[in-house]
Every structure is written in structure tokens, then in C-alpha cells.
N, C-alpha and C. Protein backbone atom coordinates (compact mmCIF):
# COMPACT_ATOMS: atom_id res chain seq x y z
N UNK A 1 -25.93 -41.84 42.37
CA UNK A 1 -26.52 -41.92 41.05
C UNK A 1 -25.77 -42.98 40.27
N UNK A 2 -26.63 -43.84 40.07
CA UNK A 2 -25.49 -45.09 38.83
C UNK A 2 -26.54 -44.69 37.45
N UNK A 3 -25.53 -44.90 36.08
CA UNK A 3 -25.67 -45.00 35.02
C UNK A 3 -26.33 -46.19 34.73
N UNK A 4 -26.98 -46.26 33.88
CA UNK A 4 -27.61 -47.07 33.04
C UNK A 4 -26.52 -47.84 32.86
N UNK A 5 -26.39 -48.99 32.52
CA UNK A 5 -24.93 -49.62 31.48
C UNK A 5 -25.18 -49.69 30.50
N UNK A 6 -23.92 -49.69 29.80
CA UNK A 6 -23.83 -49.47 28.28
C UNK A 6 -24.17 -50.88 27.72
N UNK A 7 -25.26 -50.85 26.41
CA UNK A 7 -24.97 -51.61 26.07
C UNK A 7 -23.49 -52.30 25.15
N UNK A 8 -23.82 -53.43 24.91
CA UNK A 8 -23.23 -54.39 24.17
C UNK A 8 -22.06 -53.43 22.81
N UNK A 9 -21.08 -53.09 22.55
CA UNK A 9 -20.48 -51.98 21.51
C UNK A 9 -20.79 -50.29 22.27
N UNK A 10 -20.81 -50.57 22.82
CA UNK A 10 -21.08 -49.16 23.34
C UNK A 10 -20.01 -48.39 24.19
N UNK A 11 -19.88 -47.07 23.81
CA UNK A 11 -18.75 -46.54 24.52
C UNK A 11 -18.97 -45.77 25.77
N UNK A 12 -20.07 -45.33 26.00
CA UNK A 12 -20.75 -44.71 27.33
C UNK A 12 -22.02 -45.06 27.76
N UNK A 13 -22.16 -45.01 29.51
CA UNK A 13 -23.87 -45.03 29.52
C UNK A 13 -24.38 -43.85 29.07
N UNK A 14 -25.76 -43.77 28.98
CA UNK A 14 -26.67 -42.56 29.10
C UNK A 14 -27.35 -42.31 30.35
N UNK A 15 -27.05 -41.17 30.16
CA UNK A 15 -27.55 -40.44 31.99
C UNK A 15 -28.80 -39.57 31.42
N UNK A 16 -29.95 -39.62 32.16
CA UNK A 16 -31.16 -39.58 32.24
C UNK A 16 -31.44 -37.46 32.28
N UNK A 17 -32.12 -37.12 32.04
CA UNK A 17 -32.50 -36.01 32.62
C UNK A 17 -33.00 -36.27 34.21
N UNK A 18 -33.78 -37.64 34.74
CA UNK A 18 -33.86 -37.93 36.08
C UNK A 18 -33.15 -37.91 37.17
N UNK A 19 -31.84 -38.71 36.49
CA UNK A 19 -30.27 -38.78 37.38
C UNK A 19 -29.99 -37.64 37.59
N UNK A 20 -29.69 -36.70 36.35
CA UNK A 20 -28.92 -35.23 36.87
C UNK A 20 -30.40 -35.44 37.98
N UNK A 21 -31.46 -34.79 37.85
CA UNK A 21 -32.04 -34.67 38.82
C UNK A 21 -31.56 -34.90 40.28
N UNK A 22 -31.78 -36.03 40.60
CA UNK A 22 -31.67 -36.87 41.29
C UNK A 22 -29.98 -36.63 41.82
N UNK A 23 -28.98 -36.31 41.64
CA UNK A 23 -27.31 -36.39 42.11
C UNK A 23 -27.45 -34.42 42.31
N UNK A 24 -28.46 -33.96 41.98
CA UNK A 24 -28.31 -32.48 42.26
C UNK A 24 -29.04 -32.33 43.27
N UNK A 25 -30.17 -33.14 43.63
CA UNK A 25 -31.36 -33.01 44.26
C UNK A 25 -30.13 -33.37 46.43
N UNK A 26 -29.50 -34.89 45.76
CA UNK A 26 -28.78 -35.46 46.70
C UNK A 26 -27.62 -34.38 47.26
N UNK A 27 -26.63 -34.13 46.17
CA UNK A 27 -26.03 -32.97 46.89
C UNK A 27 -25.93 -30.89 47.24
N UNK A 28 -27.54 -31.06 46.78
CA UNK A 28 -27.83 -29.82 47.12
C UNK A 28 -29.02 -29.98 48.15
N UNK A 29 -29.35 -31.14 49.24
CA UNK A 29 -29.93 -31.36 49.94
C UNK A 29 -31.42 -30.68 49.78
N UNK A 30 -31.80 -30.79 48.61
CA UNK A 30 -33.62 -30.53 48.01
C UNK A 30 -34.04 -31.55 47.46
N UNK A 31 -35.36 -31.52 47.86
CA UNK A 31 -36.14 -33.08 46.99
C UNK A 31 -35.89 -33.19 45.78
N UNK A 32 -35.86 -34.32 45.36
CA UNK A 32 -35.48 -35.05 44.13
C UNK A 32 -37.08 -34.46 43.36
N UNK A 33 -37.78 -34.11 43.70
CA UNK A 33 -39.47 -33.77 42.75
C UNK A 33 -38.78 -32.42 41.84
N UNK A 34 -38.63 -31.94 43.50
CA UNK A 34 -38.40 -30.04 43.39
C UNK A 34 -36.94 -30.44 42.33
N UNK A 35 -35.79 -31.23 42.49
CA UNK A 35 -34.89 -30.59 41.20
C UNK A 35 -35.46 -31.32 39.85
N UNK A 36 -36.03 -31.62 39.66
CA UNK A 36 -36.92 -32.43 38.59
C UNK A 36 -37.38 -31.28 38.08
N UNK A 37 -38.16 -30.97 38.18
CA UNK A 37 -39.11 -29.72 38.22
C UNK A 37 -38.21 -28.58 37.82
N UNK A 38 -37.66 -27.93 38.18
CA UNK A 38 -36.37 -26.95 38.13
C UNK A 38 -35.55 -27.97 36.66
N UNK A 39 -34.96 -28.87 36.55
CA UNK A 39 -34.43 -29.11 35.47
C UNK A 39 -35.54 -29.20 34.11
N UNK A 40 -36.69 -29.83 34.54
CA UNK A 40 -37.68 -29.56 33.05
C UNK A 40 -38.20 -28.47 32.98
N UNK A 41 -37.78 -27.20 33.76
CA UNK A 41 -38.32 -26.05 33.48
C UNK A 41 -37.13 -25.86 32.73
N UNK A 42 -35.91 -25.72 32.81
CA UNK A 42 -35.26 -25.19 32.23
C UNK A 42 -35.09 -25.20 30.75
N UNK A 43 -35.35 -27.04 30.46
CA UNK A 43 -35.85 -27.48 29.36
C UNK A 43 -36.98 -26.61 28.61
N UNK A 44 -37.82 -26.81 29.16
CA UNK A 44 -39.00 -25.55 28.53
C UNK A 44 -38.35 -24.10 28.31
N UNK A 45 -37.68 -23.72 29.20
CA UNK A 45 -37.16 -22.66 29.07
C UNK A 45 -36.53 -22.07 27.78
N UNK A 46 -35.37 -23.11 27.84
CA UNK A 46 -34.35 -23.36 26.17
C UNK A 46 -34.79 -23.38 25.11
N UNK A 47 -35.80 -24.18 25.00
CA UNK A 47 -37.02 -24.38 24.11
C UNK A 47 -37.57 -23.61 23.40
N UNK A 48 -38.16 -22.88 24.22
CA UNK A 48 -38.91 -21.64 24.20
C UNK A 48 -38.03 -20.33 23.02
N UNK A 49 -37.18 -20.33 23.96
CA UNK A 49 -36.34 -18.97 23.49
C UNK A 49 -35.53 -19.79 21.89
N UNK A 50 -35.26 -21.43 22.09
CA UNK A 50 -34.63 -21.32 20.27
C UNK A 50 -35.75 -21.59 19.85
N UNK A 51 -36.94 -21.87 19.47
CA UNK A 51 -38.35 -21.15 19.07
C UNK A 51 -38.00 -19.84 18.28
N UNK A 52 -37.94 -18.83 19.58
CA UNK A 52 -37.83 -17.64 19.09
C UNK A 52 -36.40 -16.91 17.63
N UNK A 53 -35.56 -17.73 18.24
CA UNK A 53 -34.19 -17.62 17.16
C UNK A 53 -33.54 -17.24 17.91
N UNK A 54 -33.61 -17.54 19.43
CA UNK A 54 -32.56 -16.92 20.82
C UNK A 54 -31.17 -18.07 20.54
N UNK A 55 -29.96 -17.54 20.91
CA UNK A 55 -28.46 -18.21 21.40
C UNK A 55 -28.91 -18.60 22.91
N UNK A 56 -28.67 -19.68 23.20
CA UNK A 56 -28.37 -19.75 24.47
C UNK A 56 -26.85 -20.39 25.05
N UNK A 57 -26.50 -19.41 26.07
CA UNK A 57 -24.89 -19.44 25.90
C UNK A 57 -25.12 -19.88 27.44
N UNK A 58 -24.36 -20.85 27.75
CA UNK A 58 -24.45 -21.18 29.38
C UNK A 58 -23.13 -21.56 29.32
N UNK A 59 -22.54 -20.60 30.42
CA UNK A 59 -20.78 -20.28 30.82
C UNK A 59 -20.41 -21.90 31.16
N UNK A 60 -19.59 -22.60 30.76
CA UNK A 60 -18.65 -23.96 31.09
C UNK A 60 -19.29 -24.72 30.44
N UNK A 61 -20.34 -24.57 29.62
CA UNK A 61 -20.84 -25.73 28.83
C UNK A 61 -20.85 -25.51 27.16
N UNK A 62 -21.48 -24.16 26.73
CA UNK A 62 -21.48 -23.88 25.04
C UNK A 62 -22.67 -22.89 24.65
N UNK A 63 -22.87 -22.80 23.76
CA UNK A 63 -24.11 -22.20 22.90
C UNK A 63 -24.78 -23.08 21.80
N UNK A 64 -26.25 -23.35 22.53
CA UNK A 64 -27.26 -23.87 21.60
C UNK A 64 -28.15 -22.56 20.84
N UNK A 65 -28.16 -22.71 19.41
CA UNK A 65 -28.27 -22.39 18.84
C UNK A 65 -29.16 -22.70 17.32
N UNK A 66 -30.61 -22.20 16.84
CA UNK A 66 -30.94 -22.38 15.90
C UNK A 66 -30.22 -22.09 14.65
N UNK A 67 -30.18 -23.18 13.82
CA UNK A 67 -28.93 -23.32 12.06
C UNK A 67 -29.80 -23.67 11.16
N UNK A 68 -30.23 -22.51 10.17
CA UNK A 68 -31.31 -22.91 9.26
C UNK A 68 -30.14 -24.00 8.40
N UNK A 69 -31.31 -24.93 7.56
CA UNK A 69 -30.01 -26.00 6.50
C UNK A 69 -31.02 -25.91 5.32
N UNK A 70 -30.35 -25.37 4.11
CA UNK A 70 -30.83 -24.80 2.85
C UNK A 70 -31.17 -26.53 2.45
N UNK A 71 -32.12 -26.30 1.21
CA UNK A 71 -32.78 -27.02 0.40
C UNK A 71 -31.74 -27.54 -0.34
N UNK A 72 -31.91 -29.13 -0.52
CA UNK A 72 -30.93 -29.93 -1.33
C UNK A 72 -31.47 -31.00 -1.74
N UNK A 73 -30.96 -31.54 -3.22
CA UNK A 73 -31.29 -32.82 -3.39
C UNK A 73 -30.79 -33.76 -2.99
N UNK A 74 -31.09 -34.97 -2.88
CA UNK A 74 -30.70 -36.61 -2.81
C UNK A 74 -30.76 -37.14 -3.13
N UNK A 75 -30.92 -38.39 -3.15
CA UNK A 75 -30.80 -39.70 -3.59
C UNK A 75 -31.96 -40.62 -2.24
N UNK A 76 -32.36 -41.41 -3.08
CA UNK A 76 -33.73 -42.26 -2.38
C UNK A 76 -32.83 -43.85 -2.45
N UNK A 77 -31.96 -44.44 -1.25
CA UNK A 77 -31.05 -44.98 -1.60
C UNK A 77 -31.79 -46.53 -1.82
N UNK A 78 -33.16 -46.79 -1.60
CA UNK A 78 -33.72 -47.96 -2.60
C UNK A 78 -33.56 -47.69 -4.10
N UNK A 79 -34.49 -46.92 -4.24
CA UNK A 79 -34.33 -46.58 -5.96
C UNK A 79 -33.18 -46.12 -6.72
N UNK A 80 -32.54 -45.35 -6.08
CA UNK A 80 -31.47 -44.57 -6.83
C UNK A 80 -32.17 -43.08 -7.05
N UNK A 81 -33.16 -43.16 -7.45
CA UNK A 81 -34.04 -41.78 -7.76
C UNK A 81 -33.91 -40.31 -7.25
N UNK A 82 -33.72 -39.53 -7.51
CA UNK A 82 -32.94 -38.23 -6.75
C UNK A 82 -34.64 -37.46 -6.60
N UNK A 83 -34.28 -37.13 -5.20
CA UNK A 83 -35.61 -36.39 -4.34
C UNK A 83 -35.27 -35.31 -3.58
N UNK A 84 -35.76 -34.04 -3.99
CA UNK A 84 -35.92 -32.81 -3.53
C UNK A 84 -36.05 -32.90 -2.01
N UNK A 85 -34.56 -32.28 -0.91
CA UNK A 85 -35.06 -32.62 0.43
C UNK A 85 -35.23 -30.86 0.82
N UNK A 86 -36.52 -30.82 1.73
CA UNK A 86 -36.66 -29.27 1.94
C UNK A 86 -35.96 -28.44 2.80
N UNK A 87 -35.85 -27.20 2.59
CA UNK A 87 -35.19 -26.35 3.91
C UNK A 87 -35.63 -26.87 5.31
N UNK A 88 -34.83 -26.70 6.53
CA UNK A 88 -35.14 -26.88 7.34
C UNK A 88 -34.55 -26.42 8.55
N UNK A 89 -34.61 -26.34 9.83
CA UNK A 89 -34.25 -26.02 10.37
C UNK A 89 -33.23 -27.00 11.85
N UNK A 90 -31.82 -26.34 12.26
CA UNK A 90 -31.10 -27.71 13.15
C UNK A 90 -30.90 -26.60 14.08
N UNK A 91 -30.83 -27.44 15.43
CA UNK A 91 -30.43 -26.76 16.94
C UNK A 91 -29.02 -27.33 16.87
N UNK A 92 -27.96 -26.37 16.61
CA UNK A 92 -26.92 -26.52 16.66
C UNK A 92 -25.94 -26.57 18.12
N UNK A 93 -25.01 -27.70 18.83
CA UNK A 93 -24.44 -26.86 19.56
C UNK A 93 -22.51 -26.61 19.51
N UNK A 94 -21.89 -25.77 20.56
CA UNK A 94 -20.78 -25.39 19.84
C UNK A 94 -20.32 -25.20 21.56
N UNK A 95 -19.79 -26.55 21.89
CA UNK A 95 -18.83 -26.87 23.13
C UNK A 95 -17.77 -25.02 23.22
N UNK A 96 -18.32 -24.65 24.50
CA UNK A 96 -17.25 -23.91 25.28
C UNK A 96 -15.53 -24.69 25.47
N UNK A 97 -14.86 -23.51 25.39
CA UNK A 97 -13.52 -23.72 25.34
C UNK A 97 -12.96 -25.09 26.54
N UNK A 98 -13.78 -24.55 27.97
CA UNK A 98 -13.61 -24.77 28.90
C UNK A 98 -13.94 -26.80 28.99
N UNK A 99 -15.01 -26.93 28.08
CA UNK A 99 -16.30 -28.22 27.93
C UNK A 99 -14.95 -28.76 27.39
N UNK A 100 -14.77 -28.32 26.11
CA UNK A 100 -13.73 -29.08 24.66
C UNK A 100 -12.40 -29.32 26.00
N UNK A 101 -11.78 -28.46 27.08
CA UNK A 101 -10.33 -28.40 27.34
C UNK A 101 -10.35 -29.77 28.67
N UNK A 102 -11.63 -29.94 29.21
CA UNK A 102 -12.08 -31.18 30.34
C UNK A 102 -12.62 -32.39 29.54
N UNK A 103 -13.36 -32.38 28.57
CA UNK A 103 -13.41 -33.68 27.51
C UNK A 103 -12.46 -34.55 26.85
N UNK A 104 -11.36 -33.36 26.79
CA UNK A 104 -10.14 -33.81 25.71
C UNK A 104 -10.20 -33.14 24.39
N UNK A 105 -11.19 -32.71 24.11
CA UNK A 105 -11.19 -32.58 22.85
C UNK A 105 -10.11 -31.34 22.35
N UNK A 106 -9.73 -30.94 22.79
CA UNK A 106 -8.27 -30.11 22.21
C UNK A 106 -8.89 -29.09 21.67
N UNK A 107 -7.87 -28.53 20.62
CA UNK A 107 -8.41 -27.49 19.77
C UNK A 107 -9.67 -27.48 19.04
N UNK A 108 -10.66 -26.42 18.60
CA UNK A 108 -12.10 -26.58 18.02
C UNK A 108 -11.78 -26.30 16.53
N UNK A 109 -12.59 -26.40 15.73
CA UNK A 109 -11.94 -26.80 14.23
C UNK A 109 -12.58 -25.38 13.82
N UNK A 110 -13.93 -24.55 14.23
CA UNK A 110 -14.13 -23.50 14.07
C UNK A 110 -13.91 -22.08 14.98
N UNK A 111 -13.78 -21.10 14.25
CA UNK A 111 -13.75 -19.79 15.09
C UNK A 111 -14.46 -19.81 16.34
């Protein structure tokens, strides 16, 4: 599996939902269709359930998670003009201990 290259200022490639495919498909000796298939189900899967207002917690990686974000004003930064932005809703996620301790990222700043 090779990465895309990074562009020009860039600090990493981007790896495809195809590639994972494709490097799982290679060393779990199953067609590259069939782990395709199996990874955009899972996608649908995730989907589905934060839809519903489900956590999804998957052991060595984190918990994705629906984060309602309350109603606030702004600023319309042509005009200056301050504009009512509405409630809404963010898929939050929150790196496992294990993700943060193989990244580098050290200690987590929340509980």
C-alpha cells in the first residue's frame, strides 16, 4: 500500500478508506472487493448508530461520539455585522489512552 504524497507544506499523506482496504484485504489474504465492502459497511454502521445518539467506543482507537453545540452569535467577517449562528450538532472524537500513548501525544487534557 503506498500513500498518496503529501502535498507541497504538508505534514502527512492521506490514506484512503481504499488503501486500508486494500493492506487488510493483502494481509488477511481476502479480496480487496470483499474488504472494501466490510470497511463501508462499517462506515454505515457508525453512522447509523451516531444518528441514533449511540457512543461508539472501539478498544485501541477512542469513542466517536454525537456533541450537541448551543446557539451563538458572530460576526460576518466581510461586514463586521453580528449574525445569529444556530444550534447544531458535532461528531466528536476522544483518542483512547492506548491511540494518544503510540501517537505521542502524552497526557489528554480531559477526564
Amino acid at each position: 500500500m503506498s500513500p498518496k504524497r503529501p502535498l507541497k507544506g504538508s505534514a502527512s499523506a492521506t490514506i484512503t478508506l481504499r488503501q486500508l482496504a486494500a493492506k487488510l484485504a493483502e494481509d488477511h489474504g481476502v479480496a480487496k472487493k470483499q474488504s472494501e465492502e466490510l470497511l463501508g459497511d462499517l462506515v454505515q454502521l457508525v453512522t447509523t448508530h451516531l444518528k441514533k445518539g449511540n457512543k461508539i467506543r472501539i478498544s485501541g482507537l477512542g469513542i466517536l461520539q454525537v456533541r450537541p453545540r448551543a446557539a451563538r452569535s458572530g460576526r460576518n467577517p466581510a461586514t463586521g455585522e453580528t449574525i445569529k449562528i444556530k444550534a447544531s450538532k458535532r461528531v466528536s472524537f476522544r483518542p483512547s489512552k492506548e491511540l494518544s500513548a503510540k501517537v505521542g501525544g502524552g497526557t489528554r487534557d480531559w477526564p
